[in-house]
Protein backbone atom coordinates (compact mmCIF):
# COMPACT_ATOMS: atom_id res chain seq x y z
CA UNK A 1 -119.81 37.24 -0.47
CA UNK A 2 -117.22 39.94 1.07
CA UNK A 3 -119.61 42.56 1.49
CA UNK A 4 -121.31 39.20 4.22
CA UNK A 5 -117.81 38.79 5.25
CA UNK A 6 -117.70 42.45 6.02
CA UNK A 7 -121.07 42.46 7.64
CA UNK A 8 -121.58 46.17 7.17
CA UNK A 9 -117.96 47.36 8.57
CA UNK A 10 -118.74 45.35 11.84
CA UNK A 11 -117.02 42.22 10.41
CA UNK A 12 -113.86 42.38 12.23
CA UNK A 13 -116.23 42.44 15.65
CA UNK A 14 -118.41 39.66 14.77
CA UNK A 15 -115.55 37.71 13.38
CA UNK A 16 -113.45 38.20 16.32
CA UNK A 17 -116.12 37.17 18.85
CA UNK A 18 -116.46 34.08 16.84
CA UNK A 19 -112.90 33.26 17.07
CA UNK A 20 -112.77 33.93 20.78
CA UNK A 21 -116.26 31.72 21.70
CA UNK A 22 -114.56 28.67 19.53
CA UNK A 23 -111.18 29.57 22.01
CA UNK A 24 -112.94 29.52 24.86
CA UNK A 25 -115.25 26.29 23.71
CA UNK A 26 -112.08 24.43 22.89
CA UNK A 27 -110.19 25.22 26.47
CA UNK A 28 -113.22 24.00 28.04
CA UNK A 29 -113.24 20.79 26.19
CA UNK A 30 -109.34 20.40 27.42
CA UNK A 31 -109.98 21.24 30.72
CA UNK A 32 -112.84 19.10 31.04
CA UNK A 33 -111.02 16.52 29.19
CA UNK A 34 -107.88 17.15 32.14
CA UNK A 35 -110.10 17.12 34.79
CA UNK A 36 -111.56 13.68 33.87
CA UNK A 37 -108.40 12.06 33.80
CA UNK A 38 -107.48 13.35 36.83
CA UNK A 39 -110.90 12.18 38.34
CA UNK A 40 -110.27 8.64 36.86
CA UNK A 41 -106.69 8.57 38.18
CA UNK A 42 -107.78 9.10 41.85
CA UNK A 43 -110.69 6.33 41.63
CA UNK A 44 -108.39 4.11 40.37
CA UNK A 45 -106.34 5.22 43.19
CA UNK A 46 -108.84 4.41 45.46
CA UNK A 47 -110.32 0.91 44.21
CA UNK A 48 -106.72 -0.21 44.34
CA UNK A 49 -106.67 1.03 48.09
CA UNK A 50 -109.80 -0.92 48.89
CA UNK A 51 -108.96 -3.91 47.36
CA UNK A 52 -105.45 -3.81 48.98
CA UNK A 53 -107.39 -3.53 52.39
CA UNK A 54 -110.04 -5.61 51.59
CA UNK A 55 -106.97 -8.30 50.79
CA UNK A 56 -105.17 -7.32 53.96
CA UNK A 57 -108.37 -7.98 56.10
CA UNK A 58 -108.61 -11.76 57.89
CA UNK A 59 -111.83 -13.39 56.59
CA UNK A 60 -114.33 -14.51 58.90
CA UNK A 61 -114.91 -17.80 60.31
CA UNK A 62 -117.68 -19.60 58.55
CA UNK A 63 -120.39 -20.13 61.64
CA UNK A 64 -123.40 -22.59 61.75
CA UNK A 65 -126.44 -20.89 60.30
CA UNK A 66 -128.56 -23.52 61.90
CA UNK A 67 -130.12 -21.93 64.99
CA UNK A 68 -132.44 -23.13 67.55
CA UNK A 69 -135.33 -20.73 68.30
CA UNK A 70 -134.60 -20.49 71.81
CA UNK A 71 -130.85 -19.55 70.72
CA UNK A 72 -132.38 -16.55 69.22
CA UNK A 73 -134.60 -15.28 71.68
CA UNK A 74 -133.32 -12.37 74.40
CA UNK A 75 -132.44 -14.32 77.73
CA UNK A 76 -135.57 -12.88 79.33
CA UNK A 77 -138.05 -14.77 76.74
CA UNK A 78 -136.84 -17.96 77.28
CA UNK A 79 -139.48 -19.52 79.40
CA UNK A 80 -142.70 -17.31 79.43
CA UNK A 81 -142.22 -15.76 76.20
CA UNK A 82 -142.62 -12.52 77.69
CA UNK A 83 -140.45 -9.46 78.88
CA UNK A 84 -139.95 -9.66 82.60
């Protein structure tokens, strides 16, 4: 089992670069885990914005949604039905 450990006098190298690829693996994992939270702050952020104008806003008068054709129709349809 040492003489694996040692892997032929290069142990120390391979070991090493182990121990600095977990390093890096794990300070990737916190910054990633960082940069979510920061991501998920400022969305938060921002659906509390919208909602606060969204709140602010006057809501529209509720019109009739019964139309008459002729109330739809450009001015210039009216009578023939065509474009003048």
């Amino acid at each position: 089992m040492i003489d694996w450990l040692r892997m032929g006098g290069y142990g120390f190298y391979v070991w090493s670069s182990y121990g600095m690829l977990a390093a890096a693996i794990v300070v990737e994992l916190l910054a990633l885990r960082r940069r979510r939270r920061t991501a998920q702050r400022r969305a938060d952020e921002i659906r509390a914005e919208q909602a606060e104008q969204a709140a602010a806003k006057p809501k529209p008068t509720r019109r009739s949604t019964s139309r008459s054709a002729a109330g739809s129709m450009p001015p210039s349809m009216h009578s023939s039905g065509t474009l003048e």
